[in-house]
Every structure is written in C-alpha cells, then in structure tokens.
Protein backbone atom coordinates (compact mmCIF):
# COMPACT_ATOMS: atom_id res chain seq x y z
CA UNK A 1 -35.09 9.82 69.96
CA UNK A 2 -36.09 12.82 71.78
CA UNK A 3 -34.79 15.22 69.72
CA UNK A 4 -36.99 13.69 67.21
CA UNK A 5 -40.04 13.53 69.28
CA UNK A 6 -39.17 17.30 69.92
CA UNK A 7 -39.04 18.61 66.13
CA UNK A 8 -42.16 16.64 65.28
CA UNK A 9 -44.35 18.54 68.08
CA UNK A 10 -42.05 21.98 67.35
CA UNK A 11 -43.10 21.34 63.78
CA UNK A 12 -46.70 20.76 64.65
CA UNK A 13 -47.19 23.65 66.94
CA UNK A 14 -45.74 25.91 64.78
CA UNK A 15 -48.16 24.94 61.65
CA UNK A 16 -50.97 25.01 64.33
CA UNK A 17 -49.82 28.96 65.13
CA UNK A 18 -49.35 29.63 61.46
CA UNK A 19 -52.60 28.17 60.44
CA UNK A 20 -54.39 30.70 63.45
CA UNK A 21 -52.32 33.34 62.01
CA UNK A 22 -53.55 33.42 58.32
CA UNK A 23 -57.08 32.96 59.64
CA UNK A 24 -56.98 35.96 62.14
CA UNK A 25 -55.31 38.34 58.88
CA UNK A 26 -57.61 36.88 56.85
CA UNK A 27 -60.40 37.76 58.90
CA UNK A 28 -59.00 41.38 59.57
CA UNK A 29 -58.46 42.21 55.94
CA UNK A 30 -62.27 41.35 55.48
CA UNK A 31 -62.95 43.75 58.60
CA UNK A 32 -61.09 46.68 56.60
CA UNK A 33 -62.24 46.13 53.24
CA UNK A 34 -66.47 45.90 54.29
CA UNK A 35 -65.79 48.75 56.73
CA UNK A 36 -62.82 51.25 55.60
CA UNK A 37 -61.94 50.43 51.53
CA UNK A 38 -65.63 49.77 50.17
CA UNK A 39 -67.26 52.90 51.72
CA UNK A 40 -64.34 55.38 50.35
CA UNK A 41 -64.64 53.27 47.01
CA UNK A 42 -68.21 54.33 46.97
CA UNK A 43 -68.13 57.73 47.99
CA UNK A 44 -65.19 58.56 45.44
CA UNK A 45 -67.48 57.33 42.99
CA UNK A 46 -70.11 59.12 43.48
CA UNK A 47 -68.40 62.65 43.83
CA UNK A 48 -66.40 61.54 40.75
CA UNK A 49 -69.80 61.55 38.79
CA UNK A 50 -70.49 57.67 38.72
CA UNK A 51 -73.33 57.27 40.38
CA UNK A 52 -74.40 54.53 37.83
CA UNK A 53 -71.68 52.36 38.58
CA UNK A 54 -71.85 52.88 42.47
CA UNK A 55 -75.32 52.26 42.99
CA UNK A 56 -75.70 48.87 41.09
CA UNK A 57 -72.02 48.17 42.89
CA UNK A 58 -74.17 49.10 46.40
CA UNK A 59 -77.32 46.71 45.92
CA UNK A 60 -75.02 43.99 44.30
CA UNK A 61 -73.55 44.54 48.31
CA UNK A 62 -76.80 44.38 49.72
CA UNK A 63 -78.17 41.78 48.35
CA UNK A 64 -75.46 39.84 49.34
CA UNK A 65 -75.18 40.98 52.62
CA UNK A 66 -78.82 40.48 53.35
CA UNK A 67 -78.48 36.94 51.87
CA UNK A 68 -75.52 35.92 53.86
CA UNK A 69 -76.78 36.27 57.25
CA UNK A 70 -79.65 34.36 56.58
C-alpha cells in the first residue's frame, strides 16, 4: 500500500517538474528568438538587399509588440 501511495506522488511530482520545465524552455526560446535570432534575421536582410521584405517584417513586429503590452 505504500509503495503505491509512493509511485502515485513520485508520478505526480515528476509531471509537476516536467510541466515547470517545458514552461521555463519555452519561455527562454522566446527570450532568444525576440532578442538574438530576429535582430540578425533583420540585419542579414537588409545588407542582403531586402529592405522591402525587412521593413514590412519590422512594423508587422511592432505593431504587435505595441499591441501586446497593452
């Protein structure tokens, strides 16, 4: 009976931990694509000779940015 009791609450904990886990990468991969990936994307475009396609790509950003802390 306690062995049970024990794997229930092992079983329990551990999906509590993994749950905290995917949220905390989750939240870091947003961290490094807004601050690391998006700028370079940008910048490559533009001294690749698409500035029409990274400034639309930049306001779209805005916009959304602005909007979502609101």
């Amino acid at each position: 009976m306690m062995s049970l009791l024990f794997i229930i609450l092992f079983v329990y904990i551990f999906g509590k931990l993994a749950g905290f886990a995917l949220r905390a990468t989750w939240s870091i991969m947003k961290v490094v694509f807004f601050f690391i990936f998006l700028p370079f994307a940008l910048v490559s475009l533009v001294l690749g000779g698409l500035l029409y396609v990274a400034l639309p790509i930049l306001v779209f950003i805005g916009i959304i940015s602005l909007l979502a802390n609101a």
